[in-house]
PDB file of N, CA and C in Angstrom:
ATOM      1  N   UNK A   1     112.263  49.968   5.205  1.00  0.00           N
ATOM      2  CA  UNK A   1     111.356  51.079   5.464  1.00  0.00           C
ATOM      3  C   UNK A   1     111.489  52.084   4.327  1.00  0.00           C
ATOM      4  N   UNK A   2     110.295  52.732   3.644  1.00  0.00           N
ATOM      5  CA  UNK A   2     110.484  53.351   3.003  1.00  0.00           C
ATOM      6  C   UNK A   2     110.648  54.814   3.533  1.00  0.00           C
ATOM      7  N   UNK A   3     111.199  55.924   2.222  1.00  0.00           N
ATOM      8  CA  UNK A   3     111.628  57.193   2.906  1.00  0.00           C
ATOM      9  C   UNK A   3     110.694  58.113   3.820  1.00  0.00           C
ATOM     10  N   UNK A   4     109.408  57.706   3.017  1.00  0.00           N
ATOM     11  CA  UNK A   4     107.799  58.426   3.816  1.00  0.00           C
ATOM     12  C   UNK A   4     108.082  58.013   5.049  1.00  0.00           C
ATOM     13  N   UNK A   5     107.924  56.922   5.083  1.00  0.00           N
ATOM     14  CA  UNK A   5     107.916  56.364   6.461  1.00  0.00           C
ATOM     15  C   UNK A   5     109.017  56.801   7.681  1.00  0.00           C
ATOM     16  N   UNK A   6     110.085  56.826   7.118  1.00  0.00           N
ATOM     17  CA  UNK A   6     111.173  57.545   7.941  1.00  0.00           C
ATOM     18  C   UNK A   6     111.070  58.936   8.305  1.00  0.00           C
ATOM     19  N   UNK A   7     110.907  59.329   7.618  1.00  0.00           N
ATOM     20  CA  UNK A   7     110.611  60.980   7.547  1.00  0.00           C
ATOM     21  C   UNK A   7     109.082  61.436   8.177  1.00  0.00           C
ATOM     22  N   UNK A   8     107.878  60.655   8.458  1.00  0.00           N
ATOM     23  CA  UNK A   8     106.601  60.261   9.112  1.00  0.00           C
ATOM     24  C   UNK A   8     107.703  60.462  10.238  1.00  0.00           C
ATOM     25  N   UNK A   9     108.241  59.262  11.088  1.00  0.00           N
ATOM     26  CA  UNK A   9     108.255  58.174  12.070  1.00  0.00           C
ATOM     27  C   UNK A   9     109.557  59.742  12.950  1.00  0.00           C
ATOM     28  N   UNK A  10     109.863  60.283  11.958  1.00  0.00           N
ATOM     29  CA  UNK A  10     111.327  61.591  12.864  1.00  0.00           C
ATOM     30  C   UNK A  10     110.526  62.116  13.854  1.00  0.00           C
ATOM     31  N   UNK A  11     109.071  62.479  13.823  1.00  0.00           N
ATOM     32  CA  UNK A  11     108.580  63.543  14.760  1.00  0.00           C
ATOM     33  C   UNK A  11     107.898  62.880  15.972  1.00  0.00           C
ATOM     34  N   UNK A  12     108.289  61.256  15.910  1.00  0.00           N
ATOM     35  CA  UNK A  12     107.308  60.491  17.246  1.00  0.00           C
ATOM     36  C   UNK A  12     108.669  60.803  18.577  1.00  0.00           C
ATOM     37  N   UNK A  13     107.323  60.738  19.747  1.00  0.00           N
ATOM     38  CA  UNK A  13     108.455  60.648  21.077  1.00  0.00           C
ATOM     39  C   UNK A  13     108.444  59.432  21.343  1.00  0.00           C
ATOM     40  N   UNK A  14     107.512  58.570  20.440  1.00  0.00           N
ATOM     41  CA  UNK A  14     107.864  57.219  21.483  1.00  0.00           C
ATOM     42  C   UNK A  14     107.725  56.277  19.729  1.00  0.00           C
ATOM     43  N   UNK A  15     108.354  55.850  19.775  1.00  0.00           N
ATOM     44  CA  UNK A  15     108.583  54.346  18.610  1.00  0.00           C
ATOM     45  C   UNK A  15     108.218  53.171  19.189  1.00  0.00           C
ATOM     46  N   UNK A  16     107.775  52.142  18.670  1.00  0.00           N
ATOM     47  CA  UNK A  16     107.587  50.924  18.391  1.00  0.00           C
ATOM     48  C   UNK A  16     107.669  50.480  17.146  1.00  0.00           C
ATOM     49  N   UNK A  17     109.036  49.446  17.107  1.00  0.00           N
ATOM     50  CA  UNK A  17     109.980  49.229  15.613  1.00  0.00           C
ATOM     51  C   UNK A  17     109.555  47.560  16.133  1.00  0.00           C
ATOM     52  N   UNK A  18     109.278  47.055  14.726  1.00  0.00           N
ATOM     53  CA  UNK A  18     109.705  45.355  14.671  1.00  0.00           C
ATOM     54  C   UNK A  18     110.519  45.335  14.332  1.00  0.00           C
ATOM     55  N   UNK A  19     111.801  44.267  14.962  1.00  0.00           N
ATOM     56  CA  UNK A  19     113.224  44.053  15.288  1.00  0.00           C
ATOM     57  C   UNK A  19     112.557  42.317  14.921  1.00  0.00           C
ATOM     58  N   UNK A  20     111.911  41.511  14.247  1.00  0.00           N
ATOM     59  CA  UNK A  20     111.469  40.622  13.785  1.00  0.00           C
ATOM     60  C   UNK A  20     113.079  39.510  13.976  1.00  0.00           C
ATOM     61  N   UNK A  21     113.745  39.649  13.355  1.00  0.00           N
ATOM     62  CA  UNK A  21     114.742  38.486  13.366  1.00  0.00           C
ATOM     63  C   UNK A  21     116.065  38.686  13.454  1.00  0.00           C
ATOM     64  N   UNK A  22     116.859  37.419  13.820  1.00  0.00           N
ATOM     65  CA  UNK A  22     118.051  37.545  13.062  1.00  0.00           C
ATOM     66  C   UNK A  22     118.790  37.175  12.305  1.00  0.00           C
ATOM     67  N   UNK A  23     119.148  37.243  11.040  1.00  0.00           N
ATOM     68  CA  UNK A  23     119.230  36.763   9.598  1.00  0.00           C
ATOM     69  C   UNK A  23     119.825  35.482   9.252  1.00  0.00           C
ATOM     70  N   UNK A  24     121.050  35.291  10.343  1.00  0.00           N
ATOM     71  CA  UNK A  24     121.718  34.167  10.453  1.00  0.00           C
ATOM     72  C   UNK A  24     120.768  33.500  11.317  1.00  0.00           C
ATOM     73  N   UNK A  25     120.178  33.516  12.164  1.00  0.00           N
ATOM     74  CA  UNK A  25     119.368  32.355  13.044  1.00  0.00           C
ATOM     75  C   UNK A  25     118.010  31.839  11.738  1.00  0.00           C
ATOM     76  N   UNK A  26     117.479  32.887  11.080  1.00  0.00           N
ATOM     77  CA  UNK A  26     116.386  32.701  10.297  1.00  0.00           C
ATOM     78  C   UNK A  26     117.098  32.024   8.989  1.00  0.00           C
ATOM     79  N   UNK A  27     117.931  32.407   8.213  1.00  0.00           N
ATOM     80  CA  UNK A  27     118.734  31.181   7.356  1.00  0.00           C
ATOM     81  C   UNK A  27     119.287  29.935   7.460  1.00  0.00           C
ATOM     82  N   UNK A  28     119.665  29.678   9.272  1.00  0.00           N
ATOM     83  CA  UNK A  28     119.800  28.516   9.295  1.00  0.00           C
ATOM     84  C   UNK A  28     118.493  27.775   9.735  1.00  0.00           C
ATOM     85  N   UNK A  29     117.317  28.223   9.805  1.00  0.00           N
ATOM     86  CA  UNK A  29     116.353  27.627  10.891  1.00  0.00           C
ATOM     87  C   UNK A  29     115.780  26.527   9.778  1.00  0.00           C
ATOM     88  N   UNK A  30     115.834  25.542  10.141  1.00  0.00           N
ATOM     89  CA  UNK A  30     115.011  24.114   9.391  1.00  0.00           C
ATOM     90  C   UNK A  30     113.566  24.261   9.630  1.00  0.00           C
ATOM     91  N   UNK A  31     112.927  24.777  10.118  1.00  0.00           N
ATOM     92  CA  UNK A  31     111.865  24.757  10.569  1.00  0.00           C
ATOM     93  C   UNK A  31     110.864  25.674   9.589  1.00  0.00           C
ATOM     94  N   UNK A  32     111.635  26.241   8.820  1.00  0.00           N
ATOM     95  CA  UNK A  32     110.639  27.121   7.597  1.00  0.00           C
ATOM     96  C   UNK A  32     111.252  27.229   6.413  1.00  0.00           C
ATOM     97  N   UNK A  33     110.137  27.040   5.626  1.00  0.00           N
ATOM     98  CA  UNK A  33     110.532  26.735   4.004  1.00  0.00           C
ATOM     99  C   UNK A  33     111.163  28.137   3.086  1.00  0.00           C
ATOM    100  N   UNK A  34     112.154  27.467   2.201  1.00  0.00           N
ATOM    101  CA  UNK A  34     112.757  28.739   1.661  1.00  0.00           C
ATOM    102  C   UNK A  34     112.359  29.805   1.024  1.00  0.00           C
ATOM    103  N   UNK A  35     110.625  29.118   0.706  1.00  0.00           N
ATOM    104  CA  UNK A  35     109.836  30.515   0.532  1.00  0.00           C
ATOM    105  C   UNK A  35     109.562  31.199   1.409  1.00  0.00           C
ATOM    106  N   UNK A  36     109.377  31.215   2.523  1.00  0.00           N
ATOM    107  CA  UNK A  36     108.869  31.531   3.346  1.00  0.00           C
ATOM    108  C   UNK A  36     110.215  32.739   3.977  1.00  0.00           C
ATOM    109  N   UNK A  37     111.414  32.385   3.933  1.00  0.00           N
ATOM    110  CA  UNK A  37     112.365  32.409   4.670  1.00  0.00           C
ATOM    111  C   UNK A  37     112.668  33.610   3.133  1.00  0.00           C
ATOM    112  N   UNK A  38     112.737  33.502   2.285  1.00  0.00           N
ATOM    113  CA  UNK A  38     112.973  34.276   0.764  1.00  0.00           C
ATOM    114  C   UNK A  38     111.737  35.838   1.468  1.00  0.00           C
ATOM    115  N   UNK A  39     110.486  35.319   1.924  1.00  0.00           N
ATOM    116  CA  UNK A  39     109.357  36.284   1.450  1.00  0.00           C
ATOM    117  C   UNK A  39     109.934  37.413   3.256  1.00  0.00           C
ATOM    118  N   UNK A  40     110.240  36.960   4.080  1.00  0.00           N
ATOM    119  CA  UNK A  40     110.880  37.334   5.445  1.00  0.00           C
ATOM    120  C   UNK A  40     112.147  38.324   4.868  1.00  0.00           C
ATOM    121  N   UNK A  41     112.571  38.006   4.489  1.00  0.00           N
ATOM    122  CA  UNK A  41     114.357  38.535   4.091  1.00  0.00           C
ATOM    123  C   UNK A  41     113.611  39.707   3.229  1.00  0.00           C
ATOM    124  N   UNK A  42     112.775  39.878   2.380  1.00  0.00           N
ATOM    125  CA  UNK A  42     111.999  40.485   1.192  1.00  0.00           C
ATOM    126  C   UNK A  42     112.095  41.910   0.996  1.00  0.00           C
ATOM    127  N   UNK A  43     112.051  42.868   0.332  1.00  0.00           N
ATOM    128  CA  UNK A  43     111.695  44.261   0.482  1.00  0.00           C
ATOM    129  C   UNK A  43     110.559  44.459   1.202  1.00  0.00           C
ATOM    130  N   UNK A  44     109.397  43.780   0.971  1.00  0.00           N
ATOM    131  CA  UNK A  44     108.241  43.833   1.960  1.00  0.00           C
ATOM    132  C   UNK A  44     108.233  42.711   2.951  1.00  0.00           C
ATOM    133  N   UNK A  45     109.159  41.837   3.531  1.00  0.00           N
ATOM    134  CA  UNK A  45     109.148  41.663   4.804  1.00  0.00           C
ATOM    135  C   UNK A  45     108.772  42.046   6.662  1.00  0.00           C
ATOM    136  N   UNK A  46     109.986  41.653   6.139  1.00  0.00           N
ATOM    137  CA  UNK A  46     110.190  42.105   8.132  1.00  0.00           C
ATOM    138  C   UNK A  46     111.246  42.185   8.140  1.00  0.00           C
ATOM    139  N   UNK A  47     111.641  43.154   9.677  1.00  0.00           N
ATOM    140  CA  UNK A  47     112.502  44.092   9.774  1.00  0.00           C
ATOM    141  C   UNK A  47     113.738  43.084  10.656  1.00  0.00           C
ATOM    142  N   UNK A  48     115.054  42.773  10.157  1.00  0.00           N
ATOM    143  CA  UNK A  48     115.929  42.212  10.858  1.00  0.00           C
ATOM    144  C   UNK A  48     116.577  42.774  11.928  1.00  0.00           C
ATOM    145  N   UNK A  49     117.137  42.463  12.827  1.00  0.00           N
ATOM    146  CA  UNK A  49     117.302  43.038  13.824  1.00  0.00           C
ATOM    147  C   UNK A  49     118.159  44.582  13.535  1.00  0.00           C
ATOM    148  N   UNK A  50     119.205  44.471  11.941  1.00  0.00           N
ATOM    149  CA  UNK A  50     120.189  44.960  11.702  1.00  0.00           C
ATOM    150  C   UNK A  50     119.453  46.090  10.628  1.00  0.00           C
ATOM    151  N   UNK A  51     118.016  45.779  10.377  1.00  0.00           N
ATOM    152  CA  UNK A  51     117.403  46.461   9.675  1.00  0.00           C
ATOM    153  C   UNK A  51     116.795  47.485  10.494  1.00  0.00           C
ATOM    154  N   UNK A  52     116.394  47.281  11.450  1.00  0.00           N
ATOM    155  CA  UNK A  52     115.965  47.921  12.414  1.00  0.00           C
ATOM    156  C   UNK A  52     116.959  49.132  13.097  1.00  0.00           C
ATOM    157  N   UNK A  53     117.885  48.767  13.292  1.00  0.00           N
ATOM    158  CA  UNK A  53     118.576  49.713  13.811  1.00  0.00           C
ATOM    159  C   UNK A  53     119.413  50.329  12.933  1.00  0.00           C
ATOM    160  N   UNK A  54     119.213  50.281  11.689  1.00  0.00           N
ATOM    161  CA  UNK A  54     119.296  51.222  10.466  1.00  0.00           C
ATOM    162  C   UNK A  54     118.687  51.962  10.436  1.00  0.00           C
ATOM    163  N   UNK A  55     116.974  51.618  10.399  1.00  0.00           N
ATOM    164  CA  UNK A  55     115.753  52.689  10.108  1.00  0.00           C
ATOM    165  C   UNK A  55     115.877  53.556  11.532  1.00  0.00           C
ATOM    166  N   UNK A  56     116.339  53.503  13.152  1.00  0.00           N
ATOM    167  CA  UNK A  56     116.398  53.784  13.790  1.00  0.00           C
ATOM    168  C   UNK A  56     117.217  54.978  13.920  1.00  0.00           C
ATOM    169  N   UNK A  57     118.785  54.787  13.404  1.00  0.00           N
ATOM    170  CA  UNK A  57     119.648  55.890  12.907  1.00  0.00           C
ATOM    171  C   UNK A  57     119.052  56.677  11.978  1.00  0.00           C
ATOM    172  N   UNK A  58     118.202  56.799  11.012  1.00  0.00           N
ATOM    173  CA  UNK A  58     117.840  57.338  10.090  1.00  0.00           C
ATOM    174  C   UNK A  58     116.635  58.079  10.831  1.00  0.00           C
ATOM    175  N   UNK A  59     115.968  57.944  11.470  1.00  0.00           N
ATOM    176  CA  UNK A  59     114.930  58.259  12.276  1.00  0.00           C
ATOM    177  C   UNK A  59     115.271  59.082  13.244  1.00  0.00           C
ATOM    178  N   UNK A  60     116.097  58.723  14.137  1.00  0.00           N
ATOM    179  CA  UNK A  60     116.562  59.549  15.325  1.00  0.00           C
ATOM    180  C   UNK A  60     116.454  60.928  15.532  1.00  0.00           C
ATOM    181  N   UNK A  61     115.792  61.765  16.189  1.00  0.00           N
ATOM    182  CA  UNK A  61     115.977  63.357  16.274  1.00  0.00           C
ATOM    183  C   UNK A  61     115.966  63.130  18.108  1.00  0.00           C
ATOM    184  N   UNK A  62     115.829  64.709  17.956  1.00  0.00           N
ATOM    185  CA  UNK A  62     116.014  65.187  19.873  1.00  0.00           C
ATOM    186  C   UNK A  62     114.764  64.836  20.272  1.00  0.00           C
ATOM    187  N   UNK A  63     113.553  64.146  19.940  1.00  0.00           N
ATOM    188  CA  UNK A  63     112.134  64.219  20.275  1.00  0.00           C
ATOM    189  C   UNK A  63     112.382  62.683  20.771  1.00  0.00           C
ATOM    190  N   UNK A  64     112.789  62.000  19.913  1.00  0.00           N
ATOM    191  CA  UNK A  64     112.453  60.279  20.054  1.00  0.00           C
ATOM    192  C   UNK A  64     112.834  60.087  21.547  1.00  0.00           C
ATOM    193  N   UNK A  65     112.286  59.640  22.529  1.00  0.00           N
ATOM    194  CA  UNK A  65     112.618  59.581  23.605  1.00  0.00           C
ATOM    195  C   UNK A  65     112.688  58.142  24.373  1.00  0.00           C
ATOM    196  N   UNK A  66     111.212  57.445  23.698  1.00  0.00           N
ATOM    197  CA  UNK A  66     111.384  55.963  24.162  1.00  0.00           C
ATOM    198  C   UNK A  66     110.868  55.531  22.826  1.00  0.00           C
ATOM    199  N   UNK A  67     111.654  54.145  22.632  1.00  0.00           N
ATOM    200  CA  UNK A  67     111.870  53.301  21.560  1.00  0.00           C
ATOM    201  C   UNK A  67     111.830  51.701  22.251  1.00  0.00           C
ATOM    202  N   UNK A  68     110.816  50.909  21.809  1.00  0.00           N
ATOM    203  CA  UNK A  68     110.040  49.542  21.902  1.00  0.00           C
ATOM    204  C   UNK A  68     110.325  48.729  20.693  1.00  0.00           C
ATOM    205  N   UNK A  69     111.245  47.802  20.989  1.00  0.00           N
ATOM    206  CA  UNK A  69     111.220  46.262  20.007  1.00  0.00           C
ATOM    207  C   UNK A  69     110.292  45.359  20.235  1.00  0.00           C
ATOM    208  N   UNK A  70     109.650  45.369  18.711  1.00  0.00           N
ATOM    209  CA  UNK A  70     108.396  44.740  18.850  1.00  0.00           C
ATOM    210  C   UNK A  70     108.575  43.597  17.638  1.00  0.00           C
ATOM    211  N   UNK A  71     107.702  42.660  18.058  1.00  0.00           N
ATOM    212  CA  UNK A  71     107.206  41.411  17.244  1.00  0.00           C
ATOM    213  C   UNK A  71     108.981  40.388  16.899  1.00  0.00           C
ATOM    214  N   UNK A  72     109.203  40.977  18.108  1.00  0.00           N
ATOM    215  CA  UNK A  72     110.538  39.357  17.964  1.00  0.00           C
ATOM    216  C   UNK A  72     110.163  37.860  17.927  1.00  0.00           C
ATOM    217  N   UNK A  73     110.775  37.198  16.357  1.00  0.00           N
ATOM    218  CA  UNK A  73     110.306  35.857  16.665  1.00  0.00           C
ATOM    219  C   UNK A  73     110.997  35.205  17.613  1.00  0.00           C
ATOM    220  N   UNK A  74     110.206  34.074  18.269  1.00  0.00           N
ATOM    221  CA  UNK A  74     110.113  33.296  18.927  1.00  0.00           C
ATOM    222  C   UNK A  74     111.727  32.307  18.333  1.00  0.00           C
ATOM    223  N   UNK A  75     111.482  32.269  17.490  1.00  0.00           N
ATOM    224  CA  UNK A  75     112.306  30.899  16.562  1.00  0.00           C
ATOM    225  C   UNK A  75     113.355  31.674  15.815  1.00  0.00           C
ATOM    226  N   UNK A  76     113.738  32.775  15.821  1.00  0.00           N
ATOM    227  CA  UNK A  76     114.814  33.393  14.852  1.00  0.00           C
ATOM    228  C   UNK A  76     115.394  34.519  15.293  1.00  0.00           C
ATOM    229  N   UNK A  77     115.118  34.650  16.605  1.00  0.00           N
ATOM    230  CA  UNK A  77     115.509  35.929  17.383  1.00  0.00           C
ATOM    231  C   UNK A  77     116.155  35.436  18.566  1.00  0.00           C
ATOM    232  N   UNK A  78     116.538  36.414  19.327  1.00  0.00           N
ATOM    233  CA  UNK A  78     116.989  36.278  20.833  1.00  0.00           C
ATOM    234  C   UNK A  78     116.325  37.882  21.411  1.00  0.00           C
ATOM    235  N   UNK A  79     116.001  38.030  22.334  1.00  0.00           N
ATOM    236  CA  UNK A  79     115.856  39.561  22.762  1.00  0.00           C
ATOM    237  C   UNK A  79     117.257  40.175  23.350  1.00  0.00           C
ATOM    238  N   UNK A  80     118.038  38.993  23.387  1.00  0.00           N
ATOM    239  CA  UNK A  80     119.049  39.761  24.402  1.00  0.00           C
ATOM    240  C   UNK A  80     120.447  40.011  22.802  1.00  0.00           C
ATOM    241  N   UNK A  81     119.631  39.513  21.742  1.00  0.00           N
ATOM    242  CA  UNK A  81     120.193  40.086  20.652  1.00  0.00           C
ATOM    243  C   UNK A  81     120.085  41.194  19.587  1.00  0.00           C
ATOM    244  N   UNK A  82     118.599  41.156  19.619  1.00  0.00           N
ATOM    245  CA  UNK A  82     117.675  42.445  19.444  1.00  0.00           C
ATOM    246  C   UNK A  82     118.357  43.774  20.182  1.00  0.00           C
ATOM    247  N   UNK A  83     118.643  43.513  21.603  1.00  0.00           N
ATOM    248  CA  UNK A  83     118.899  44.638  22.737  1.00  0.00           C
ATOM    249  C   UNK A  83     120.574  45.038  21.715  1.00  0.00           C
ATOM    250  N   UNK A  84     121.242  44.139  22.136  1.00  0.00           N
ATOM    251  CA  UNK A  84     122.553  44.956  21.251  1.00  0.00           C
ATOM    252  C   UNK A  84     122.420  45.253  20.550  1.00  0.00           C
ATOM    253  N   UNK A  85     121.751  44.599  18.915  1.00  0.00           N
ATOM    254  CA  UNK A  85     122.149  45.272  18.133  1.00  0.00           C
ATOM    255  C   UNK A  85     121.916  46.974  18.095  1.00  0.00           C
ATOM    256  N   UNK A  86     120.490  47.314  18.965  1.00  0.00           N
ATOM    257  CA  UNK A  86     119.868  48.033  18.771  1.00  0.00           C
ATOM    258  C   UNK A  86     120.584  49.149  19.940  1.00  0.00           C
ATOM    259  N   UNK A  87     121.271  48.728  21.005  1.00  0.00           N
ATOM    260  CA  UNK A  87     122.055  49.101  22.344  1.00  0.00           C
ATOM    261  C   UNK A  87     123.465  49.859  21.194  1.00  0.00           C
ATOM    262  N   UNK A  88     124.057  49.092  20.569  1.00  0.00           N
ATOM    263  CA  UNK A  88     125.432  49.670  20.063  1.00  0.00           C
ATOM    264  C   UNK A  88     125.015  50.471  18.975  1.00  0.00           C
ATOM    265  N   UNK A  89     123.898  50.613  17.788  1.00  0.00           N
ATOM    266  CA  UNK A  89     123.602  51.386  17.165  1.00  0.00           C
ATOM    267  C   UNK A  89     123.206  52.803  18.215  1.00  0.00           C
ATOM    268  N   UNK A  90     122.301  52.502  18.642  1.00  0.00           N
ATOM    269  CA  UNK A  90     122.016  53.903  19.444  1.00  0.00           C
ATOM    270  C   UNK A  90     123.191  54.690  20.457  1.00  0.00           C
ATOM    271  N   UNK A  91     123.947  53.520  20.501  1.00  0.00           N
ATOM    272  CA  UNK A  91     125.474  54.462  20.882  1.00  0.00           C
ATOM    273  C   UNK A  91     126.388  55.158  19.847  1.00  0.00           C
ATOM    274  N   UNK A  92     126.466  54.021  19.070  1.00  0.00           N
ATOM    275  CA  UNK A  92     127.168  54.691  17.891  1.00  0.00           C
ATOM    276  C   UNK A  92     126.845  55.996  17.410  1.00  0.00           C
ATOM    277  N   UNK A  93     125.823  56.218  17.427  1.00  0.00           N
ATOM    278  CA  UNK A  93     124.862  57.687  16.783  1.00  0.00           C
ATOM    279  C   UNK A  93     124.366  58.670  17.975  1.00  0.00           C
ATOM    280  N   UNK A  94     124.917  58.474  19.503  1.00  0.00           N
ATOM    281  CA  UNK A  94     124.731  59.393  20.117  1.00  0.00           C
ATOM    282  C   UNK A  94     123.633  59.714  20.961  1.00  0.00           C
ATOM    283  N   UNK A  95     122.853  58.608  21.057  1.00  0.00           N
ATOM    284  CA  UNK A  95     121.203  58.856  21.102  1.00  0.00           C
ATOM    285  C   UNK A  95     121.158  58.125  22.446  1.00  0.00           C
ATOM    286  N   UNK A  96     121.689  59.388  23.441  1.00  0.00           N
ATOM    287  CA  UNK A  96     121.957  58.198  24.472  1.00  0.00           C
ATOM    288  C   UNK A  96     120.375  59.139  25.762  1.00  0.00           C
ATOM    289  N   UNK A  97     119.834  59.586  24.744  1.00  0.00           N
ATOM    290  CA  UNK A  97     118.685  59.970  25.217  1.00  0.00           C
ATOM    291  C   UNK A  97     117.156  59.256  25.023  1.00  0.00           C
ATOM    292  N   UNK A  98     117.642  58.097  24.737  1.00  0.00           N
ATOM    293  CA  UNK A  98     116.358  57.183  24.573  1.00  0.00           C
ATOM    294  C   UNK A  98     116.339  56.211  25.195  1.00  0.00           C
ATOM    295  N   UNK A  99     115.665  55.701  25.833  1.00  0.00           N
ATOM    296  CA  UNK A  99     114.947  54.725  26.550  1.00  0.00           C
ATOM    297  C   UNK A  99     114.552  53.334  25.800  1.00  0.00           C
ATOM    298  N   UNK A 100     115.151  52.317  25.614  1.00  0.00           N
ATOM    299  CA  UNK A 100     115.120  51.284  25.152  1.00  0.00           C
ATOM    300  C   UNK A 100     114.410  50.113  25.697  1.00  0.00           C
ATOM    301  N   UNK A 101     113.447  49.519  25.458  1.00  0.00           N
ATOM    302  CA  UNK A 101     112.616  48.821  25.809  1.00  0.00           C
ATOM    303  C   UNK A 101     112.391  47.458  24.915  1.00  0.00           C
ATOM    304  N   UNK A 102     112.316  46.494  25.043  1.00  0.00           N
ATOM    305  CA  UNK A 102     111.869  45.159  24.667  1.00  0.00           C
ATOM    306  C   UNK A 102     110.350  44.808  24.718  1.00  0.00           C
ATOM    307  N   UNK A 103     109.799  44.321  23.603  1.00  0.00           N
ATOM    308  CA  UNK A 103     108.346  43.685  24.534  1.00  0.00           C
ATOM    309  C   UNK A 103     108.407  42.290  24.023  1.00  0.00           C
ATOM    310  N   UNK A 104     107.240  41.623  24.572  1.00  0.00           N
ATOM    311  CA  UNK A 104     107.104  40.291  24.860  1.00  0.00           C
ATOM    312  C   UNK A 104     105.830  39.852  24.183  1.00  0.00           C
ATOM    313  N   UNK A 105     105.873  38.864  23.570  1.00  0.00           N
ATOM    314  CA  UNK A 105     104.549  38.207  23.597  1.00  0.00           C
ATOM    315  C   UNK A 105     103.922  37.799  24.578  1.00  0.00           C
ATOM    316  N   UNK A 106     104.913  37.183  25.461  1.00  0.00           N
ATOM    317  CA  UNK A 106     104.309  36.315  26.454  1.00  0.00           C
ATOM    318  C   UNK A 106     103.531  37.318  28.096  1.00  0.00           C
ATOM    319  N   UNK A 107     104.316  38.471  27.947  1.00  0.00           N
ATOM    320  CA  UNK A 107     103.915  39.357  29.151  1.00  0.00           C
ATOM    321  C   UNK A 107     103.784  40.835  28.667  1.00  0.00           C
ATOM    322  N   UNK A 108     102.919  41.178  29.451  1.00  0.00           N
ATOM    323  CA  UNK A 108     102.631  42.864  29.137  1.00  0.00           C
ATOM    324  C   UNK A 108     103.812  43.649  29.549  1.00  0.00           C
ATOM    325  N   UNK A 109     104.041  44.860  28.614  1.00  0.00           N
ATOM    326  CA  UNK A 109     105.035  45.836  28.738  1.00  0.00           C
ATOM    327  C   UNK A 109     104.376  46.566  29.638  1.00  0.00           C
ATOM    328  N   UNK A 110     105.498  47.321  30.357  1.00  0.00           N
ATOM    329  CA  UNK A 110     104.856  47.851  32.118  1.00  0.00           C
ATOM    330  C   UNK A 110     104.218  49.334  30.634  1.00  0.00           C
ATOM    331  N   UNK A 111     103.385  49.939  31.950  1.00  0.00           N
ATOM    332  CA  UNK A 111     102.459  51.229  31.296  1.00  0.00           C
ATOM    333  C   UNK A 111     103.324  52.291  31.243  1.00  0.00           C
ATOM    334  N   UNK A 112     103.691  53.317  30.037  1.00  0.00           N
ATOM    335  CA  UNK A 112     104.284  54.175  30.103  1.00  0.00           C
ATOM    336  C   UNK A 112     103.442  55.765  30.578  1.00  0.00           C
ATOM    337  N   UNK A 113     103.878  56.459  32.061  1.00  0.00           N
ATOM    338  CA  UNK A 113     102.997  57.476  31.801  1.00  0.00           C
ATOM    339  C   UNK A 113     103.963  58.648  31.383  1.00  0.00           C
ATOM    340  N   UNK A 114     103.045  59.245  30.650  1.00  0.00           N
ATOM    341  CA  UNK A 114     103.527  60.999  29.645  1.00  0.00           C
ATOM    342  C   UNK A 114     103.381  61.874  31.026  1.00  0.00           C
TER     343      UNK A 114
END
């Protein structure tokens, strides 16, 4: 993520971050070519699970309130790996005022009302 973007993303109450992969499941995966797997890992990629909850610490203020992992692959992720990494970062840093949420491809995220 670049710095605009971080510094944009401080004043939202609600986030939706792609938590896209996880680096070791996506390096070992046979199933996609090393370009492909090179252009993923990339500066302009996608966001690893561990990338994610970097830009998340960097982001964090008293406003952010609910925070959504979005666009987990299917083939290089786990959600219930996504959730920690992103569960022990937001402890680590105190942010035990946010609301952590997963979404799905396969099913709708329940409706949030303001």
């Amino acid at each position: 993520m670049t710095k605009l973007v971080i510094e944009r993303a401080r004043a939202a109450n609600i986030l939706v971050l792609e938590s896209n992969h996880d680096v070791k499941m996506l390096q070992d995966s046979p199933r996609r070519p090393w370009s492909l797997k090179q252009r993923i890992l990339g500066r302009h990629g996608h966001l690893s699970n561990e990338a994610a909850a970097e830009a998340v610490a960097q982001i964090m203020s008293a406003e952010l309130k609910h925070l959504y992992l979005a666009h987990l692959s299917r083939e290089c992720n786990r959600p219930e790996l996504a959730q920690r990494v992103m569960t022990e970062r937001l402890q680590q840093i105190g942010a035990t005022h946010v609301q952590l949420e997963l979404t799905s491809q396969n099913k709708p995220t329940f409706t949030l009302v303001l």
